[in-house]
C-alpha atoms as a PDB file:
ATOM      1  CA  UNK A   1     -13.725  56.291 -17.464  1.00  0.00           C
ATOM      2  CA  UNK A   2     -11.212  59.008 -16.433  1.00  0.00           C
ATOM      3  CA  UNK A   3     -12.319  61.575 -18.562  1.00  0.00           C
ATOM      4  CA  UNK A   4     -16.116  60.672 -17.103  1.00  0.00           C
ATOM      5  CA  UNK A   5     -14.870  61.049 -14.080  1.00  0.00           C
ATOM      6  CA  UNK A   6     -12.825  64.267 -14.710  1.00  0.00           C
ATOM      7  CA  UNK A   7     -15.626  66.050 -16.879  1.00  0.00           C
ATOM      8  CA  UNK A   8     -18.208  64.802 -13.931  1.00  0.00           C
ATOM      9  CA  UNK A   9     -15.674  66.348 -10.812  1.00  0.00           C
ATOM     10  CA  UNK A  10     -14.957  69.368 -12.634  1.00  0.00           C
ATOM     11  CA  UNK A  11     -19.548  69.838 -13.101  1.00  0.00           C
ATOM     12  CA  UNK A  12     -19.913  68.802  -9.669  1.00  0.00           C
ATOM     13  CA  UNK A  13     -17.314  71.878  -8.296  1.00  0.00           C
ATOM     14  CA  UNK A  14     -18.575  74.356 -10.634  1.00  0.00           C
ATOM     15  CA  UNK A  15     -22.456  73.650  -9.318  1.00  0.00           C
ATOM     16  CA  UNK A  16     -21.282  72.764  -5.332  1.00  0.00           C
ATOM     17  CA  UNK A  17     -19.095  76.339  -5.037  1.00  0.00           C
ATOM     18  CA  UNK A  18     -20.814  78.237  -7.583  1.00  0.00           C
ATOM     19  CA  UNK A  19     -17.902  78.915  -9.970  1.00  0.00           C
ATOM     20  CA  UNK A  20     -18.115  80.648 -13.255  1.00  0.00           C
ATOM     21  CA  UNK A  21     -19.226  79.480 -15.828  1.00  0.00           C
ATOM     22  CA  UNK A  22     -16.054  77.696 -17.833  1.00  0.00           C
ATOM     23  CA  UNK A  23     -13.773  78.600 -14.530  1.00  0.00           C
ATOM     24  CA  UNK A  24     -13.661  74.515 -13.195  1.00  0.00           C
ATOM     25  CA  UNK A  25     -12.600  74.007 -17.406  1.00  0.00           C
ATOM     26  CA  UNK A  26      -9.168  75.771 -16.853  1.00  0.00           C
ATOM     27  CA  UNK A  27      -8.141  73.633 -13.434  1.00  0.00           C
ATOM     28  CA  UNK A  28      -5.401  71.353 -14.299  1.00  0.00           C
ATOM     29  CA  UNK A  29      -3.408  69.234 -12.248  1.00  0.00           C
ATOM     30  CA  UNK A  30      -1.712  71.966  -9.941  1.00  0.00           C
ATOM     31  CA  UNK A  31      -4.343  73.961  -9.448  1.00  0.00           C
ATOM     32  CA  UNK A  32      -4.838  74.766  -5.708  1.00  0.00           C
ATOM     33  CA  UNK A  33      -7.974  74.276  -4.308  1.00  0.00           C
ATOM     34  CA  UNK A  34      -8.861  74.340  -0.604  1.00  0.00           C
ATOM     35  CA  UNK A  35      -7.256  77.043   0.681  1.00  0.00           C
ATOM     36  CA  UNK A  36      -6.750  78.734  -2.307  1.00  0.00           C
ATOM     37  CA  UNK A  37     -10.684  78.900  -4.091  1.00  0.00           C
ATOM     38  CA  UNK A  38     -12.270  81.261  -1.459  1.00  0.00           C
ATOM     39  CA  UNK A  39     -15.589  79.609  -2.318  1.00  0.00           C
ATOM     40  CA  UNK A  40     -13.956  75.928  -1.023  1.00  0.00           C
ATOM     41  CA  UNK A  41     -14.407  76.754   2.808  1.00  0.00           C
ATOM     42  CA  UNK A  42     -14.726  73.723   5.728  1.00  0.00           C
ATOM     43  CA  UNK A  43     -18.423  74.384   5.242  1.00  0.00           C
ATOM     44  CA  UNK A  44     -18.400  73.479   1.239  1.00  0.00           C
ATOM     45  CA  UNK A  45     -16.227  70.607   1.890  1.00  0.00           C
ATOM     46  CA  UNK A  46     -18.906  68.829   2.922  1.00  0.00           C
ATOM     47  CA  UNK A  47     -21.222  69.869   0.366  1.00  0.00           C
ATOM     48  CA  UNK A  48     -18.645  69.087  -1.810  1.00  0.00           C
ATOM     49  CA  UNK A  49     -18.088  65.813  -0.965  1.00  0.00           C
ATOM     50  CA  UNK A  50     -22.094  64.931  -0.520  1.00  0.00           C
ATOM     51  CA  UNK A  51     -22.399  65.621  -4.205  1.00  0.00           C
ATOM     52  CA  UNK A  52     -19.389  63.914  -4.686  1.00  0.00           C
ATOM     53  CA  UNK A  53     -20.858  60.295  -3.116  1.00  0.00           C
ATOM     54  CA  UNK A  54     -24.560  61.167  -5.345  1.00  0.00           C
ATOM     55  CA  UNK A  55     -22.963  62.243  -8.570  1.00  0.00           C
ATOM     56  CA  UNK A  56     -20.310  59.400  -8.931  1.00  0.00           C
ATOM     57  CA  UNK A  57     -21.957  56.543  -7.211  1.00  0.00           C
ATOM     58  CA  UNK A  58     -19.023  56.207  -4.225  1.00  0.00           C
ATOM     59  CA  UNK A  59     -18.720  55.970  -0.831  1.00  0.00           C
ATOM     60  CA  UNK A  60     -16.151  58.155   1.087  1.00  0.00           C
ATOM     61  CA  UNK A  61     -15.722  57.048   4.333  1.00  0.00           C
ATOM     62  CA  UNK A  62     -14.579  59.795   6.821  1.00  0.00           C
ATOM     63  CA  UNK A  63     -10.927  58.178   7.720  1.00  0.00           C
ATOM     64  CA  UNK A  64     -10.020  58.384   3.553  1.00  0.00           C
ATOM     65  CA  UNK A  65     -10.761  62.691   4.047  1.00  0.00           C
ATOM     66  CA  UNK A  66      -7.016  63.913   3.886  1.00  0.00           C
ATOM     67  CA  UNK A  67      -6.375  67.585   3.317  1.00  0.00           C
ATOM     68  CA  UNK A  68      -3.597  66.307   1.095  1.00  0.00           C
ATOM     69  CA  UNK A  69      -6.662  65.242  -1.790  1.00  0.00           C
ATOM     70  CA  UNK A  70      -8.198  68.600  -0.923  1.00  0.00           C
ATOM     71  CA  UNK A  71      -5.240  70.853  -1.966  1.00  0.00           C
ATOM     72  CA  UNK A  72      -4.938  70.730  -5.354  1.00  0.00           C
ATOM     73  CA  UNK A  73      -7.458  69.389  -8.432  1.00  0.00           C
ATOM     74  CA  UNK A  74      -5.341  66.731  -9.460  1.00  0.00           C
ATOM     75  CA  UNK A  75      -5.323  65.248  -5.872  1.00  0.00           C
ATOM     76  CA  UNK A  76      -9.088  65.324  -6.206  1.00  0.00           C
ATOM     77  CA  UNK A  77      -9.374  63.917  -9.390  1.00  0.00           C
ATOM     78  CA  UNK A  78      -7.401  60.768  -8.611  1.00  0.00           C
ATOM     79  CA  UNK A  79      -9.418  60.121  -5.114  1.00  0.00           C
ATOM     80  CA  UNK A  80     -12.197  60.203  -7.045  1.00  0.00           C
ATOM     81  CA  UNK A  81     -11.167  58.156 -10.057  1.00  0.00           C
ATOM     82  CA  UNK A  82      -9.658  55.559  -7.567  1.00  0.00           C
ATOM     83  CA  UNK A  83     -13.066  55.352  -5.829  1.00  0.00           C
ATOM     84  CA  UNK A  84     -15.046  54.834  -8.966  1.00  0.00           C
ATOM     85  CA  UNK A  85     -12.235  52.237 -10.155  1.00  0.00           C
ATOM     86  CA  UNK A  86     -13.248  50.591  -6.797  1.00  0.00           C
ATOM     87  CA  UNK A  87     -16.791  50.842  -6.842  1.00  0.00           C
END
């Protein structure tokens, strides 16, 4: 289910902030996002998290958004994965 979810997340940022083609492939756990991805802005955060919801079949109420899952791709990844193992 991880790697789903991991293969899924890194689809969903590539089509959301229209990164290059293989770019989302190289992110590993480190790698910054918000603030440092000029395409993840306040305004594709939403997006972003929209797609998010459809794409893995969860529910992200606004008091779990912490710019702490934001920052990097492996604080992403395990949101996500621990609202799928939830769901």
């Amino acid at each position: 289910m991880s790697n789903d979810t991991d293969l899924l997340l890194r689809r969903i940022l590539t089509d959301v902030l229209g990164l290059k083609p293989g770019q989302a492939e190289s992110f590993e756990a480190g790698t910054g996002l918000f603030g440092h991805l000029p395409e993840l802005d306040s305004m594709a955060v939403a997006g972003l998290l929209t797609e998010m919801e459809d794409r893995l079949d969860i529910v992200i109420d606004d008091d779990e958004i912490e710019g702490e899952m934001l920052e990097t791709y492996g604080g992403l990844l395990t949101f996500a994965e621990g609202k799928r193992a939830k769901a």
